[in-house]
N, C-alpha and C. Protein backbone atom coordinates (compact mmCIF):
# COMPACT_ATOMS: atom_id res chain seq x y z
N UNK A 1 6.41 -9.39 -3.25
CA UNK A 1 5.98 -10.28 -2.19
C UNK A 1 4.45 -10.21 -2.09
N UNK A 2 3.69 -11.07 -1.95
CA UNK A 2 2.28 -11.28 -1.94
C UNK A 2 2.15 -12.00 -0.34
N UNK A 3 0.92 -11.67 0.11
CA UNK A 3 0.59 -11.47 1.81
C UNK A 3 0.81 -13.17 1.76
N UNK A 4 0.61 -14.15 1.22
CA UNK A 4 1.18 -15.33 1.85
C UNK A 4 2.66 -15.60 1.91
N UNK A 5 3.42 -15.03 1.11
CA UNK A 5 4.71 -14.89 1.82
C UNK A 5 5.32 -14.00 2.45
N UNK A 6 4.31 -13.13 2.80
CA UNK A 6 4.78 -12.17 3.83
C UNK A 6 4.25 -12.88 5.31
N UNK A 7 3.16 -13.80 5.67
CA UNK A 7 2.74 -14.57 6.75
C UNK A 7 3.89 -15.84 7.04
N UNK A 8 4.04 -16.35 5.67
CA UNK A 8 5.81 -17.27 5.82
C UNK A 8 6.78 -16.76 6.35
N UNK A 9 6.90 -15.37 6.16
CA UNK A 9 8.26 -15.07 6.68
C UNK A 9 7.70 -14.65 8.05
N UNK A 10 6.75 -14.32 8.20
CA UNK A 10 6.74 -14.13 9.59
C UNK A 10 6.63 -15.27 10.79
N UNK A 11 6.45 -15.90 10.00
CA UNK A 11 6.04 -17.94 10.84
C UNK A 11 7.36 -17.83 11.13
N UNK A 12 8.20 -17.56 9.73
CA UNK A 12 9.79 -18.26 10.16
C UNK A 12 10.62 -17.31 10.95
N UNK A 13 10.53 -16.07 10.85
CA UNK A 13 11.53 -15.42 11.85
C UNK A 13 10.86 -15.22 13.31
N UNK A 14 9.58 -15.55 13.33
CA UNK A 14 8.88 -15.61 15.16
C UNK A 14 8.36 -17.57 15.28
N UNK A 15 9.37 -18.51 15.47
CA UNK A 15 9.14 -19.77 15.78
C UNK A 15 7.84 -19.51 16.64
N UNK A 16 7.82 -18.80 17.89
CA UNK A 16 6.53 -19.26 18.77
C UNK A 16 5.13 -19.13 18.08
N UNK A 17 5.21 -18.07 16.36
CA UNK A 17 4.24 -17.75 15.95
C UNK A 17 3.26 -19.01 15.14
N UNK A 18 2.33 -19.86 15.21
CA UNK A 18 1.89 -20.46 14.43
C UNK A 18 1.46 -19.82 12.78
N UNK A 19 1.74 -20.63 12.00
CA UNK A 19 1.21 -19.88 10.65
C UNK A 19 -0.04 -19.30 10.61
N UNK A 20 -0.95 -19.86 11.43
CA UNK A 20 -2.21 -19.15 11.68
C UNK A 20 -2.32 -17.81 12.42
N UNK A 21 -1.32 -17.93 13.57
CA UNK A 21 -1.31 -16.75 14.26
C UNK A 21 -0.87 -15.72 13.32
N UNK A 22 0.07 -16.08 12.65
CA UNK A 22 1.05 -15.13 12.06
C UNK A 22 -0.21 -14.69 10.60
N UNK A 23 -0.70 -15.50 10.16
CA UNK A 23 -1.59 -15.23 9.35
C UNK A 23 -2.99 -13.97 9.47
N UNK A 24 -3.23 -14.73 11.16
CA UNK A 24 -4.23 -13.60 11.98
C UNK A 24 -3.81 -12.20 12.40
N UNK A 25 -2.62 -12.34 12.41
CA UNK A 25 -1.53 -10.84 12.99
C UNK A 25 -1.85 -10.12 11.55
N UNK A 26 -1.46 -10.77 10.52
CA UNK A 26 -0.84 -9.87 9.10
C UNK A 26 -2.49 -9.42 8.78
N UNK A 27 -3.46 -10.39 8.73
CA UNK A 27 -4.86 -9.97 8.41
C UNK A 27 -5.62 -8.43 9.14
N UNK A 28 -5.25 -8.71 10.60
CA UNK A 28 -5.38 -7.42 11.30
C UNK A 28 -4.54 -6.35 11.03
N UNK A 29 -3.57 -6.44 10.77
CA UNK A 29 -3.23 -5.31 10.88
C UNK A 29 -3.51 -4.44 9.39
N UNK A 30 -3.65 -5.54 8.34
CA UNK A 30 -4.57 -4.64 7.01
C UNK A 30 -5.37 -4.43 7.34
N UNK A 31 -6.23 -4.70 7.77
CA UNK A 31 -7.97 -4.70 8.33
C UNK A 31 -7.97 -3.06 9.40
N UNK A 32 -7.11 -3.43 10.13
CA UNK A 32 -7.00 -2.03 10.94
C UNK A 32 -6.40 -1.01 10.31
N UNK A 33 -5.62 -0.83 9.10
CA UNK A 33 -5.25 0.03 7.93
C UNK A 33 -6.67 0.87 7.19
N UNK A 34 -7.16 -0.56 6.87
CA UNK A 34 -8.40 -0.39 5.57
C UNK A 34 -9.27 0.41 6.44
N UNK A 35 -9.62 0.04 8.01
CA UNK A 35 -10.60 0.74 8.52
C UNK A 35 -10.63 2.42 9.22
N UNK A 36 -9.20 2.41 9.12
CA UNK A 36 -8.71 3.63 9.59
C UNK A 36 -9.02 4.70 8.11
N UNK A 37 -8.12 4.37 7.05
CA UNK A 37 -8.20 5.13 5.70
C UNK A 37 -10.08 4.88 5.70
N UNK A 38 -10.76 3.94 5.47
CA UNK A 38 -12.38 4.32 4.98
C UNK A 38 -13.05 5.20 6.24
N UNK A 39 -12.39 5.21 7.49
CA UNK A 39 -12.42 6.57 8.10
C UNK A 39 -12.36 7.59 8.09
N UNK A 40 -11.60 8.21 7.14
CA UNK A 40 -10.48 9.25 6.63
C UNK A 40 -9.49 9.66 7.22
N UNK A 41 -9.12 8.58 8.37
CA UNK A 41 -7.86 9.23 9.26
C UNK A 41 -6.53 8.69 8.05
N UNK A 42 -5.67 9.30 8.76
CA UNK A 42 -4.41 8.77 8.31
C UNK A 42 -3.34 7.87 9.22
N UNK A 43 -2.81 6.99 8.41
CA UNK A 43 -2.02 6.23 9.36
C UNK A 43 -0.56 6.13 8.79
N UNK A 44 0.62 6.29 9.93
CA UNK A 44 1.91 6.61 9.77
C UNK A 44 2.68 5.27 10.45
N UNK A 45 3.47 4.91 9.41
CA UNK A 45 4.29 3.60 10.31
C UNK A 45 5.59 4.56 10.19
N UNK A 46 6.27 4.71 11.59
CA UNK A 46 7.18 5.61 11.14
C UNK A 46 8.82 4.55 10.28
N UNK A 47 9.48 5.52 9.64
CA UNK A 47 10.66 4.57 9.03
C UNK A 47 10.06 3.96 7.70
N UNK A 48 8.63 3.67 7.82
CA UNK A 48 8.39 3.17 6.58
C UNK A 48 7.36 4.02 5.81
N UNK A 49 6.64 4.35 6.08
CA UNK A 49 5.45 5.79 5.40
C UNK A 49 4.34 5.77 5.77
N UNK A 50 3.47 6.34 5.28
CA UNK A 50 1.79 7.25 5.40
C UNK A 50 1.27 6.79 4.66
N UNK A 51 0.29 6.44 4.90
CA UNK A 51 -1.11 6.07 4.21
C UNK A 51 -2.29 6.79 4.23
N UNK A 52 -2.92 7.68 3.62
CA UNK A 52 -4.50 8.59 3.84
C UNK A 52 -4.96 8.49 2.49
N UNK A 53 -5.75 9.46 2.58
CA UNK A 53 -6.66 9.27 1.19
C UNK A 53 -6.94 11.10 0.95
N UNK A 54 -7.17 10.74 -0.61
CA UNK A 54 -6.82 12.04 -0.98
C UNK A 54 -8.18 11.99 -2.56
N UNK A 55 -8.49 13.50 -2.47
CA UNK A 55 -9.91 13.41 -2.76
C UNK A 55 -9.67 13.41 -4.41
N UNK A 56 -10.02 13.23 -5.67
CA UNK A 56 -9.95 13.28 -6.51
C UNK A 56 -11.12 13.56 -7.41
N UNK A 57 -10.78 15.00 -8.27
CA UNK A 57 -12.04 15.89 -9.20
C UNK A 57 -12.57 14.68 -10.18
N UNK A 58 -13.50 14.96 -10.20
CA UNK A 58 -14.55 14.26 -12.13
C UNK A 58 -13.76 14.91 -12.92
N UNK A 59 -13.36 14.01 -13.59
CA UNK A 59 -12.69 14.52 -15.28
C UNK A 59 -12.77 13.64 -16.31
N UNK A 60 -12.62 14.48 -17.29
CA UNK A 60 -13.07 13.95 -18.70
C UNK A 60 -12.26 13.39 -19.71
N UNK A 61 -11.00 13.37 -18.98
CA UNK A 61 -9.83 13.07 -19.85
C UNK A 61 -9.62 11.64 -20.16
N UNK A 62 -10.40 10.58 -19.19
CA UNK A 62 -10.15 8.92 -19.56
C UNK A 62 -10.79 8.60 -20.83
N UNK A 63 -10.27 7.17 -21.50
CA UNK A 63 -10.53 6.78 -22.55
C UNK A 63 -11.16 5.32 -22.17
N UNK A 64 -11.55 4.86 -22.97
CA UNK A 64 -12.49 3.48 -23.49
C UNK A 64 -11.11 3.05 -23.64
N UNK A 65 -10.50 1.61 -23.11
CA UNK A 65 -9.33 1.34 -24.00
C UNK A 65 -9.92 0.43 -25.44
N UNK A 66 -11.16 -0.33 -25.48
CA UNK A 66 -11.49 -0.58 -26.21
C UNK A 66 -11.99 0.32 -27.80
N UNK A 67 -12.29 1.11 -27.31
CA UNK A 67 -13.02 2.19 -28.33
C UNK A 67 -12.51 3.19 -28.58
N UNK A 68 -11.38 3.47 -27.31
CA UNK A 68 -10.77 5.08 -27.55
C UNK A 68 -11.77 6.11 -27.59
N UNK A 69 -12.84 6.24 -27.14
CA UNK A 69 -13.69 7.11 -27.02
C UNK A 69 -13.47 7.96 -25.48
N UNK A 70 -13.45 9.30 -25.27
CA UNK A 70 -13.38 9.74 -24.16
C UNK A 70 -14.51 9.37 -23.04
N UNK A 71 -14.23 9.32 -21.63
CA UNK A 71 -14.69 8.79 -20.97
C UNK A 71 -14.65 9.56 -19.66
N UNK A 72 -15.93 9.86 -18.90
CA UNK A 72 -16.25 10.86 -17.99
C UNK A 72 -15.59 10.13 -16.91
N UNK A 73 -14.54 10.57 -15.95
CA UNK A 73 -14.65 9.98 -14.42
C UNK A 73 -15.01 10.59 -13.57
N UNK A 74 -15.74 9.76 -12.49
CA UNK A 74 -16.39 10.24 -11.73
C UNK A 74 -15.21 11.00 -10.65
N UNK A 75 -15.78 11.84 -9.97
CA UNK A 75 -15.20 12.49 -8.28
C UNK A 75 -15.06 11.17 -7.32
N UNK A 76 -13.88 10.78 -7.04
CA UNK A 76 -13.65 9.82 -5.54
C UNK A 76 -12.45 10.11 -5.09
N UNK A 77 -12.64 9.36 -3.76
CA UNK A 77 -11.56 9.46 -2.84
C UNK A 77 -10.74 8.09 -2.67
N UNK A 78 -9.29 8.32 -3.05
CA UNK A 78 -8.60 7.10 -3.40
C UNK A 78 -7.29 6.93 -2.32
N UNK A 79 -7.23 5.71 -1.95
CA UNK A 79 -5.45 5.54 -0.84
C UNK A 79 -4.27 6.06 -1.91
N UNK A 80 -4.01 6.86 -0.51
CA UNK A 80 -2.17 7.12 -1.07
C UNK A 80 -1.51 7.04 -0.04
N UNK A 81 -0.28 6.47 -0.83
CA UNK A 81 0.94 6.19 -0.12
C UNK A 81 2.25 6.57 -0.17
N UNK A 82 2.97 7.55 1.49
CA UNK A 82 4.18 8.06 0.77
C UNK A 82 4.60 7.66 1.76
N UNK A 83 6.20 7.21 0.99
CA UNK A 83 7.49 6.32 1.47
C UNK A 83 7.76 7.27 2.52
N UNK A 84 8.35 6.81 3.79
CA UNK A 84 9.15 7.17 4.83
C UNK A 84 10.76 7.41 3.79
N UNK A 85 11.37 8.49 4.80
CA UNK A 85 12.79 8.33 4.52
C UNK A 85 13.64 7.33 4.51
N UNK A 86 13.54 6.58 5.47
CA UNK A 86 14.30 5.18 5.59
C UNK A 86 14.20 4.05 4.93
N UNK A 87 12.59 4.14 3.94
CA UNK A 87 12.37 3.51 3.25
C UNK A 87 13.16 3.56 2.00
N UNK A 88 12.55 4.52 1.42
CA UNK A 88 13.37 5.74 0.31
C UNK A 88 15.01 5.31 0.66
N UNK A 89 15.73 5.52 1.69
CA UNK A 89 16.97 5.38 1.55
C UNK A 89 17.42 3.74 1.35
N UNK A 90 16.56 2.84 2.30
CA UNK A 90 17.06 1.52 1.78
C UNK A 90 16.59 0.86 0.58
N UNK A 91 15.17 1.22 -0.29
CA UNK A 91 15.49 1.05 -1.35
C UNK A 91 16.21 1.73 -1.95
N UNK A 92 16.68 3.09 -2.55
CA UNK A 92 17.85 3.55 -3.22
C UNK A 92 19.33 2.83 -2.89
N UNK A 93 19.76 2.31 -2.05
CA UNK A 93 20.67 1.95 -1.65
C UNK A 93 20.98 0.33 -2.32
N UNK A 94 19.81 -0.22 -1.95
CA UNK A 94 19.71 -1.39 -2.03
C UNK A 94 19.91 -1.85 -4.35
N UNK A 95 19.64 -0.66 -4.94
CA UNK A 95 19.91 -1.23 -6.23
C UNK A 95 20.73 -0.62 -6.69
N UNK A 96 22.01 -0.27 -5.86
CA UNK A 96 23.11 0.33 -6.93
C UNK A 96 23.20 1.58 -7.40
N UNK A 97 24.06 1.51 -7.87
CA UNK A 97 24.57 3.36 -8.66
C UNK A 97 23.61 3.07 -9.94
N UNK A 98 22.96 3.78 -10.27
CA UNK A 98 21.69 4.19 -11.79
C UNK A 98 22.75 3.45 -13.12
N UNK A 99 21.92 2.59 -13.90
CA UNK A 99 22.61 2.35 -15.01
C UNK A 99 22.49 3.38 -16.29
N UNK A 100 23.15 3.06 -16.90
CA UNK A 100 22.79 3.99 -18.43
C UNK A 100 22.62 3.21 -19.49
C-alpha cells in the first residue's frame, strides 16, 4: 500500500472525512513520527510497533556494486522498526500454514 491509498481508504471508511482532510491527518501524523525519531525519542503505537533509531559503527565491509571494490561506510544513525505482537500475530495468521 503506498500513502495515497492509504488516504483513500481513509476518505472511505470516515465519510465525514474529506480526501483532503484525510490526506492532512495521514501527512501529520508521518510528520509527527519523522520529528519525534530526528529527535531521538522513540515512538510506540501499541498493537502495532516501535519506531526509534539505532546508532550504526563505520565499516568497511560495503562494496561498489559497480566496481566491486570495497567501500568505507560511514557511522549513522538509522530508523528501526519492531512489529507489535498483534501485528506479528495477524500477519502470521493471515498467510496460512508455511509452504514447502
Amino acid at each position: 500500500m503506498i500513502k495515497s491509498q492509504l488516504i483513500t481508504v481513509l476518505s472511505e471508511r470516515h465519510p465525514e472525512l474529506t480526501a483532503g482532510r484525510s490526506e492532512k491527518a495521514v501527512n501529520t501524523i508521518l510528520e509527527t513520527i519523522s520529528s519525534a525519531l530526528a529527535h531521538g525519542d522513540r515512538v510506540e503505537l501499541r498493537g502495532f510497533g516501535a519506531f526509534s533509531v539505532r546508532f550504526r559503527e563505520a565499516r568497511e565491509n560495503g562494496r561498489n556494486p559497480r566496481t566491486g571494490e570495497p567501500v568505507t561506510v560511514r557511522a549513522k544513525h538509522v530508523p528501526f522498526f519492531k512489529a507489535g505482537k498483534e501485528l506479528r500475530q495477524r500477519v502470521d495468521e493471515s498467510r496460512g500454514p508455511e509452504r514447502k
